[in-house]
Protein backbone atom coordinates (compact mmCIF):
# COMPACT_ATOMS: atom_id res chain seq x y z
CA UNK A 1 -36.61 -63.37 69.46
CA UNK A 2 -35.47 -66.82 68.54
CA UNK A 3 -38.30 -67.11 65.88
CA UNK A 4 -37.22 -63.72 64.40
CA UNK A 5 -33.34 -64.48 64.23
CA UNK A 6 -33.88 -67.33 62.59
CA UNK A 7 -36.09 -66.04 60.18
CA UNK A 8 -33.31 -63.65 59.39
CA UNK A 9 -30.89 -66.59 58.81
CA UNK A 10 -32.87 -68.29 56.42
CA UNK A 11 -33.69 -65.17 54.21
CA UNK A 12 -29.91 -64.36 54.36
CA UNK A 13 -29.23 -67.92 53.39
CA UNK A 14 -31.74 -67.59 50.53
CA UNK A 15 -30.19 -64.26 48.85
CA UNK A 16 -26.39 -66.06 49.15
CA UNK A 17 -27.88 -69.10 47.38
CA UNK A 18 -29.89 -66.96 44.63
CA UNK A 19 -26.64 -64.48 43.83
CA UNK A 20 -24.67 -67.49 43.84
CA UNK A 21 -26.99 -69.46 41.07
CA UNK A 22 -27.01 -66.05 39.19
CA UNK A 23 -23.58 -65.18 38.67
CA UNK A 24 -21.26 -66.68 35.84
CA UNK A 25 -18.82 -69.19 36.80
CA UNK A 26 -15.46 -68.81 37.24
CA UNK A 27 -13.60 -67.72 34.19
CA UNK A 28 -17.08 -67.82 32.24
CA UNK A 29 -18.16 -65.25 29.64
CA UNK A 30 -20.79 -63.11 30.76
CA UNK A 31 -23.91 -63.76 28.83
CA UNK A 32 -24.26 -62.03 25.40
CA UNK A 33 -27.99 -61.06 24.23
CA UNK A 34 -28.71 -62.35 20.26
CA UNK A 35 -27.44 -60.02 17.59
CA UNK A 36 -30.55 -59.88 15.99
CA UNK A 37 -32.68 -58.43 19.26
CA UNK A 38 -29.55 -56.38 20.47
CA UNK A 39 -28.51 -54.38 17.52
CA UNK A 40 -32.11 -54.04 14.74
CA UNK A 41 -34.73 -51.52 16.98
CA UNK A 42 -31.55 -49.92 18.86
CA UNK A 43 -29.38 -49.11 16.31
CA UNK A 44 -30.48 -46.00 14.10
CA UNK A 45 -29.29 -45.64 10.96
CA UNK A 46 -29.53 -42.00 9.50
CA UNK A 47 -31.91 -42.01 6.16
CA UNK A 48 -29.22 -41.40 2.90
CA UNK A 49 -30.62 -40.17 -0.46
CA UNK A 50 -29.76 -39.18 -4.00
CA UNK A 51 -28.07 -35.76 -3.79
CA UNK A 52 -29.90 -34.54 -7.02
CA UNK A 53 -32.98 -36.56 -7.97
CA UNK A 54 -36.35 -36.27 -9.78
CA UNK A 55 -39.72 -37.45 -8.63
CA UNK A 56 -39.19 -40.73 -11.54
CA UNK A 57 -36.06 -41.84 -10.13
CA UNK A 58 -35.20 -45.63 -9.35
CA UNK A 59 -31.91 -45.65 -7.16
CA UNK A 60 -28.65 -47.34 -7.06
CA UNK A 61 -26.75 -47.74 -3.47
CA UNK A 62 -23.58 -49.29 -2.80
CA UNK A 63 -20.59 -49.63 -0.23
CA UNK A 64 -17.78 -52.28 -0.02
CA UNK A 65 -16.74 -52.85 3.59
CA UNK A 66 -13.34 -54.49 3.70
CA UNK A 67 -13.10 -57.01 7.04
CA UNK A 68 -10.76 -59.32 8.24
CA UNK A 69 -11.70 -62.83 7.11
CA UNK A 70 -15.36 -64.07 6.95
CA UNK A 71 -17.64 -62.88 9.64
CA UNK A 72 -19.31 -65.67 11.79
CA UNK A 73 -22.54 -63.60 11.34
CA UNK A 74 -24.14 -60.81 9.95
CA UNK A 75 -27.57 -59.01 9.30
CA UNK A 76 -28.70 -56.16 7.25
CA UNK A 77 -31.86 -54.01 8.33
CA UNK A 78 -33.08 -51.23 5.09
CA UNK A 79 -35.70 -48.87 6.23
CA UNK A 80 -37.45 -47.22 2.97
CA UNK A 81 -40.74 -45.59 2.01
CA UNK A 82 -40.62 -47.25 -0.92
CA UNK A 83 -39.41 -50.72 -2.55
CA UNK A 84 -36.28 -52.20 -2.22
CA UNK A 85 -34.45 -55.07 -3.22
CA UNK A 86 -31.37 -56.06 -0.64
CA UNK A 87 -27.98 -57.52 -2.59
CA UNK A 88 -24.75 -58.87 -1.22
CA UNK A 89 -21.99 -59.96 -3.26
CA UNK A 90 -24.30 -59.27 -6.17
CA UNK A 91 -26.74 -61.84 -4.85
CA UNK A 92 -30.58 -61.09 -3.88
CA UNK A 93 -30.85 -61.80 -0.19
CA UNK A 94 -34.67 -62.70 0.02
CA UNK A 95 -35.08 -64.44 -3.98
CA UNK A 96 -38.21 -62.28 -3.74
CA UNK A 97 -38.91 -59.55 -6.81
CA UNK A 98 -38.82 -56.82 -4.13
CA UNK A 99 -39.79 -56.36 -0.73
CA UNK A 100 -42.39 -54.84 0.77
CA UNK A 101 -45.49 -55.58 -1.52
CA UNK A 102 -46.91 -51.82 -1.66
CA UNK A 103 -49.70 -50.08 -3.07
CA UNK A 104 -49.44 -46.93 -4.97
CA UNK A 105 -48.72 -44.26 -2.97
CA UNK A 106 -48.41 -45.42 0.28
CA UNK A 107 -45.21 -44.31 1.38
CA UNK A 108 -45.43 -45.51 5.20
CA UNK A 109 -42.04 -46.16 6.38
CA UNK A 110 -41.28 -50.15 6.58
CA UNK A 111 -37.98 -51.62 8.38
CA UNK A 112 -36.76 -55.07 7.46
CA UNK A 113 -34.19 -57.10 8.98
CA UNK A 114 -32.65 -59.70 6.77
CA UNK A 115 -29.68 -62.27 7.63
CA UNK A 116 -26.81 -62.40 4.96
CA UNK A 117 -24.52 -64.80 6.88
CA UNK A 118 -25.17 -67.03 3.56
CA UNK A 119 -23.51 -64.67 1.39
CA UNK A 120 -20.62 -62.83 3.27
CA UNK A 121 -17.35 -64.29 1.64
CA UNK A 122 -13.56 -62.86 3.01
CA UNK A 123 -12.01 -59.36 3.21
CA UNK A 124 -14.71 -57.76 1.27
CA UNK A 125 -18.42 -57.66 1.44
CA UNK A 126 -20.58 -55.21 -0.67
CA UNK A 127 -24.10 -54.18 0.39
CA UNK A 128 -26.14 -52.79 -2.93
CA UNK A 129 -29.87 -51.77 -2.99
CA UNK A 130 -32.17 -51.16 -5.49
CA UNK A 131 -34.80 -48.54 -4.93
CA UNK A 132 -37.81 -47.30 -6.32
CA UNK A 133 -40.52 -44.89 -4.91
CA UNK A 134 -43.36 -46.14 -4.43
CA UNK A 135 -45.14 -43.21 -7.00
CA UNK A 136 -43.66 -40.35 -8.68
CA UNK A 137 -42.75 -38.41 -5.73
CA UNK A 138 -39.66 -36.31 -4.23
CA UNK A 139 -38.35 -37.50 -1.30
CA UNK A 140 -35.40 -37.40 1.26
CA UNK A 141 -36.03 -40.57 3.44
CA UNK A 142 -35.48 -43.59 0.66
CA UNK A 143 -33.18 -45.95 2.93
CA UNK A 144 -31.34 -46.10 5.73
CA UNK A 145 -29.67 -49.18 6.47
CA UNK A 146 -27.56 -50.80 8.99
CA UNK A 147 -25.13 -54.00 9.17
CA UNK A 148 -23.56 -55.57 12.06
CA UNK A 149 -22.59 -59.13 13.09
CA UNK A 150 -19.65 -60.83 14.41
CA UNK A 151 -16.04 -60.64 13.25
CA UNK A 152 -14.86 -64.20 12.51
CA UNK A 153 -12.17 -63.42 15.66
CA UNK A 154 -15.72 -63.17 17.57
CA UNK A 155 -15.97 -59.33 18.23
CA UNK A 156 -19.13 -57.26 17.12
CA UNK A 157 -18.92 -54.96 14.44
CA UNK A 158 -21.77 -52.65 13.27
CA UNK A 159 -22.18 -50.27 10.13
CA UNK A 160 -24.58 -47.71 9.31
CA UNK A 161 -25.71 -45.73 5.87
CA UNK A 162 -24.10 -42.46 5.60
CA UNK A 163 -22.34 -40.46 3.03
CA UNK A 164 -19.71 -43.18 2.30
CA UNK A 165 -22.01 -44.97 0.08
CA UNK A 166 -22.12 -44.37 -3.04
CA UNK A 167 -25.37 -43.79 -5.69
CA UNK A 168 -26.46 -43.00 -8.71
CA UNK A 169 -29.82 -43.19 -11.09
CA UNK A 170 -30.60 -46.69 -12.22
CA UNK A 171 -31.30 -47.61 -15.49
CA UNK A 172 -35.18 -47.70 -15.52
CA UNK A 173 -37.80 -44.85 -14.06
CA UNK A 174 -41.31 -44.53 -13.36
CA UNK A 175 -43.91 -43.88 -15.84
CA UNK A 176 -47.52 -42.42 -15.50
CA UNK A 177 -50.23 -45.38 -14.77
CA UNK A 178 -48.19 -47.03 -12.38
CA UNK A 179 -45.61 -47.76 -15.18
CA UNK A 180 -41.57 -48.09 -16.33
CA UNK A 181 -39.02 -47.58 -18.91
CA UNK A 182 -35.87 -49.48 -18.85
CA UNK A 183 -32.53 -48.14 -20.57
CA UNK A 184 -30.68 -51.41 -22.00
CA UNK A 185 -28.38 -49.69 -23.55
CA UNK A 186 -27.21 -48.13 -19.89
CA UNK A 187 -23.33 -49.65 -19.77
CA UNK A 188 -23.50 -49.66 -16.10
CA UNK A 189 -24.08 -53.51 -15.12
CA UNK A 190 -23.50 -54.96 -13.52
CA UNK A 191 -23.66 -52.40 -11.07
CA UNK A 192 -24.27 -54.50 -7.79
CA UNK A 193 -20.88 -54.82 -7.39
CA UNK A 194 -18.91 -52.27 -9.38
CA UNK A 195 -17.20 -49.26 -8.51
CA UNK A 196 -15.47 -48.83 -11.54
CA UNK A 197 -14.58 -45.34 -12.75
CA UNK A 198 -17.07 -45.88 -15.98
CA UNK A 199 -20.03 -45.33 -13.65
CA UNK A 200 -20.70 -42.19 -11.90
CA UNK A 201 -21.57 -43.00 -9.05
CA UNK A 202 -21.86 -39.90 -6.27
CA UNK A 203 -21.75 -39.48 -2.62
CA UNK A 204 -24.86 -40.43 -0.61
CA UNK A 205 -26.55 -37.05 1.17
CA UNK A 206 -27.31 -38.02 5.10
CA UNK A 207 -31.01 -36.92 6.32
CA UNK A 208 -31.96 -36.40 9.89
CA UNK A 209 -35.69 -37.09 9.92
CA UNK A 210 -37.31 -36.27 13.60
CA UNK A 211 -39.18 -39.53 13.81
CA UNK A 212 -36.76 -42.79 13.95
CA UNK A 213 -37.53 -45.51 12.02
CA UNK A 214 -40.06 -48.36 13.27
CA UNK A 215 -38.04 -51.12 15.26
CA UNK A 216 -37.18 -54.31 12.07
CA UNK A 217 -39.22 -56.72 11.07
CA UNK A 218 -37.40 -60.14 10.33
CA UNK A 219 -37.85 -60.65 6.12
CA UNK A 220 -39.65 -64.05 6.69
CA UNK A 221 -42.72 -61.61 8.71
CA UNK A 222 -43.03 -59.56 5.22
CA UNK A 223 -45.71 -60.30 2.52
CA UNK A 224 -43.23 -60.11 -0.31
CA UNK A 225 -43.92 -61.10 -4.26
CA UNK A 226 -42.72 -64.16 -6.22
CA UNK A 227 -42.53 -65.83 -9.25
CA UNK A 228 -44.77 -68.51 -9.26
CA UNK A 229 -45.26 -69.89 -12.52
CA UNK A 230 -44.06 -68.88 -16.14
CA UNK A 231 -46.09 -69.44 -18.94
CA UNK A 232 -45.99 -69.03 -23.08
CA UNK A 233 -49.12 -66.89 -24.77
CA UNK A 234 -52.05 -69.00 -26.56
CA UNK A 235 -52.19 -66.56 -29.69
CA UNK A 236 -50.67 -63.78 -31.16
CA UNK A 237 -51.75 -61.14 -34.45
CA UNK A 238 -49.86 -59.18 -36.47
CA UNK A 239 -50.75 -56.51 -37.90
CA UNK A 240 -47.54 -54.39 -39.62
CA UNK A 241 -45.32 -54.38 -36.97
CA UNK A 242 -47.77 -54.04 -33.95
CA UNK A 243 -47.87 -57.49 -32.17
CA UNK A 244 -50.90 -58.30 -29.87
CA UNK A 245 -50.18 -61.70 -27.64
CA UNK A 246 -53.39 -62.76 -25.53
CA UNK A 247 -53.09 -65.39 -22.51
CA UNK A 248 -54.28 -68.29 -21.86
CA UNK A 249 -56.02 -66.18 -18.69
CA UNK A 250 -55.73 -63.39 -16.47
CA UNK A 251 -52.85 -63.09 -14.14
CA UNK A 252 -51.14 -60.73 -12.14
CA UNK A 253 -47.02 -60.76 -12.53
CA UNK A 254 -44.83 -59.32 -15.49
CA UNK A 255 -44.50 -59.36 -18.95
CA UNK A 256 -40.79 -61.04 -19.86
CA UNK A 257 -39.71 -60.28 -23.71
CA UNK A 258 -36.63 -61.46 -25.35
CA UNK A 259 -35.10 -59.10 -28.23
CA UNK A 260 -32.38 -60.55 -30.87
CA UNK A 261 -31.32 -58.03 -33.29
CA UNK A 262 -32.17 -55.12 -32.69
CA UNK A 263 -30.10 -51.76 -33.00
CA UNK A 264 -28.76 -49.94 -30.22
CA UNK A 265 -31.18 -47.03 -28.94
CA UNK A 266 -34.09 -48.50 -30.59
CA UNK A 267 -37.20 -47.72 -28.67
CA UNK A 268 -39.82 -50.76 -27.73
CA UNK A 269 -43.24 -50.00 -26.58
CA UNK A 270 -44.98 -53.13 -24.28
CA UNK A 271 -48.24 -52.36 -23.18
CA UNK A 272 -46.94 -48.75 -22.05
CA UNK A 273 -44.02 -49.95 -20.91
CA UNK A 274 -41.24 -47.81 -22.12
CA UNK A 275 -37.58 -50.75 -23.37
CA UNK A 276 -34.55 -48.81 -25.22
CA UNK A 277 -32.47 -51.77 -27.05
CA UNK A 278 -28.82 -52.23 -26.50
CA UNK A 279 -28.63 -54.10 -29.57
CA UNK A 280 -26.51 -57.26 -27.94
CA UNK A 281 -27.61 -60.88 -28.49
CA UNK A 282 -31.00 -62.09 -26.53
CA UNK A 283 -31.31 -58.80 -24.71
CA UNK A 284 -34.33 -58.77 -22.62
CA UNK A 285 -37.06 -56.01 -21.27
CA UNK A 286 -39.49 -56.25 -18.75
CA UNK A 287 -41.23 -54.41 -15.03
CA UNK A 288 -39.16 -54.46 -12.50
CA UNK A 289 -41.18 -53.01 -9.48
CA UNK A 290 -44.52 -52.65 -10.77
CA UNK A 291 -46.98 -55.69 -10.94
CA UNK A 292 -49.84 -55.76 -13.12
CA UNK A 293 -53.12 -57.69 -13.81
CA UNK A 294 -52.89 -58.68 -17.86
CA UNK A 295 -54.35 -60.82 -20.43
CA UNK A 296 -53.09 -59.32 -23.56
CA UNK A 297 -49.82 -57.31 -24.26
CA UNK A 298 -49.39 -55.20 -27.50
CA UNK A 299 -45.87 -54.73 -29.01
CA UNK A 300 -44.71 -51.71 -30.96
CA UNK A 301 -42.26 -49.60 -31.26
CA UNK A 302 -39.91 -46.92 -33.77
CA UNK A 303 -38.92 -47.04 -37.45
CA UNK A 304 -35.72 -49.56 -36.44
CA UNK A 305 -38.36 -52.02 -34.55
CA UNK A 306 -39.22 -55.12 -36.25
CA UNK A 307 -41.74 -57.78 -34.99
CA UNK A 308 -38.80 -60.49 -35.81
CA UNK A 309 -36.79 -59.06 -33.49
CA UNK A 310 -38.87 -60.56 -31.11
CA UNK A 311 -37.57 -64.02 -29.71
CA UNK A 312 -39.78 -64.88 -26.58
CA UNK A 313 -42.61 -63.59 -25.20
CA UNK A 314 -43.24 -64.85 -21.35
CA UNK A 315 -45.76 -64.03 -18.44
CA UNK A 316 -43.87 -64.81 -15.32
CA UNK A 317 -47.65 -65.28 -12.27
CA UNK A 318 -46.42 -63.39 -9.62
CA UNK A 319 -47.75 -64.63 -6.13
CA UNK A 320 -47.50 -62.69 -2.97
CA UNK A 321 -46.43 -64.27 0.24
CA UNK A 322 -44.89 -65.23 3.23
CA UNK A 323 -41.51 -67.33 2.44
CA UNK A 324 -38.87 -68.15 5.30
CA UNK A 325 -37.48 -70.64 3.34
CA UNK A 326 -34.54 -70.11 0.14
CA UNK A 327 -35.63 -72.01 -2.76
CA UNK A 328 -32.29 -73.62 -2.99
C-alpha cells in the first residue's frame, strides 16, 4: 500500500511540474506560430480571371490595399497554371524574368509564396501580376493570390483575390510556335501601379474550382529564369531592309532590340516575333515569357520600317535556377 501511494505522489508531482514548465508566464503572450507556416497551405484564396478573354491573352491584375502605416511583415502566395511575375509598388519581387520555368502546355497548378516585407512602404501597398498562359488556351483558374502579415501596431491582417481587383489585357499576346507580339504603342504603362481612368481596367470574375490549390512553395524552392549574361552579335547582312544578325554561339534567353525613329503603329517582325512601334525615342521590343534557343535573328518589317531605325541589337543568356538571394 505504501509502495503504491507513493507511486501516486510522485506521478502527481510529475504532471504539476510538467503543466507548470508548459504554461506561459505570468502576463506572457501566448506563443504565436510563424506567419509564413500559419497562413500559406491554410488560407485559400478563390482563383480570379479575366471576365472576357481569348485563348492569346497575357493578363494584367491589380489592387491597392490602403493600411495604417508600414506593416512589420508581409507575404504574398499566387497560385497560377501558367506564368507569373509578382510586383509590389511597381517592383519585381523575385528579380527573376518570371516564375515558374514551364514547358509548353503544362498547365499543372503551381503555388508560390514570396516575402515582400522589402517593398511594403506606408498607407498604401499595391499587389500587380503579370500573367500569361502557358499555351494558347481558355481558362478560368489563372491566379489566385493571398497577402497577409502583420500590421505595424502588431495585429495580423490577411487578404485574398476576389472581384475587387481589377484587370485588363496586357499589351503583348501569344503567337503560334511558342511565340509573342508586343503593342508599344499601348498608352497603358506603367500599369503596375496605375488606376487611372485612361486604362480600362474591369472587375476580376471569382472561380470556385473543386480542388484547392497545392499548399506554397517558398520562391527561393522554385527553378526560376535569369539573366545571366548580355552580349552584342558578331555579324550582321543587309539585304534591302531585311537584317540578319548571327551570334557569336548558341544560347537560350531573348532577343533585346532598341528602335529610334520609327513611326507610331509601325509593325516590326523579329524572328516571328510580332513589335508595333510607338514611335518615342529608344523604344525597345523583345519576349517577355517565352525563352528560346537562337543563333541568328532576322529583322523585317512594313513599308514605314527602316533598318536605321535600328539602334541595338542584344541577346540577354537566360539561365535557369535556384536564387534565394536579391542581387542587390
Amino acid at each position: 500500500m505504501k509502495r503504491r501511494a507513493w507511486i501516486s505522489e510522485f506521478t502527481l508531482v510529475l504532471t504539476l511540474v510538467f503543466c507548470w514548465a508548459w504554461m506561459p508566464a505570468r502576463g506572457a503572450k501566448a506563443h504565436r506560430k510563424p506567419l509564413l507556416s500559419t497562413s500559406a497551405n491554410h488560407y485559400q484564396a478563390p482563383w480570379i480571371s479575366a471576365p472576357q478573354t481569348d485563348s492569346t491573352s497575357m493578363l494584367w491584375f491589380l489592387r491597392t490595399y490602403k493600411q495604417v502605416g508600414r506593416p512589420r511583415k508581409a507575404y504574398v502566395s499566387v497560385a497560377s497554371t501558367g506564368k507569373t511575375q509578382l510586383l509590389v509598388n511597381g517592383m519585381n519581387v523575385s528579380r527573376s524574368l518570371f516564375e515558374p520555368n514551364r514547358n509548353y502546355r503544362d498547365t499543372s497548378v503551381v503555388n508560390i509564396v514570396y516575402d515582400v516585407t522589402p517593398f511594403l512602404g506606408r498607407n498604401r501597398n499595391t499587389i500587380s501580376l503579370w500573367y500569361c498562359p502557358s499555351m494558347p488556351h481558355v481558362g478560368r483558374r489563372q491566379v489566385a493570390v493571398n497577402y497577409w502579415g502583420e500590421n505595424a501596431d502588431g495585429t495580423p491582417f490577411a487578404f485574398r483575390s476576389d472581384e475587387s481587383w481589377a484587370c485588363r489585357r496586357a499589351n503583348r499576346g501569344l503567337l503560334a510556335l511558342e511565340n509573342e507580339w508586343q503593342d508599344g504603342s499601348d498608352k497603358a504603362t506603367p500599369w503596375q501601379v496605375n488606376h487611372a481612368d485612361t486604362i480600362p481596367w474591369r472587375s476580376a470574375t471569382p472561380f470556385v474550382h473543386s480542388l484547392p490549390a497545392p499548399p506554397a512553395t517558398p520562391s527561393r524552392f522554385i527553378p526560376t529564369p535569369r539573366i545571366a549574361k548580355v552580349f552584342s552579335p558578331s555579324y550582321v547582312d543587309v539585304h534591302g531592309d531585311t537584317l540578319t544578325y548571327v551570334f557569336p554561339h548558341h544560347f537560350q534567353g531573348i532577343v533585346r532590340i532598341t528602335f529610334r525613329g520609327t513611326r507610331s503603329g509601325e509593325n516590326v517582325y523579329i524572328n516571328g516575333f510580332h513589335y508595333i512601334c510607338n514611335g518615342t525615342t529608344d523604344e525597345q521590343a523583345f519576349c517577355k515569357f517565352n525563352i528560346s534557343n537562337t543563333f541568328k535573328v532576322i529583322i523585317h518589317g512594313d513599308k514605314h520600317f527602316r533598318f536605321t531605325h535600328i539602334q541595338n541589337v542584344e541577346a540577354l543568356e537566360v539561365k535557369v535556377g535556384l536564387y534565394a538571394i536579391f542581387p542587390f
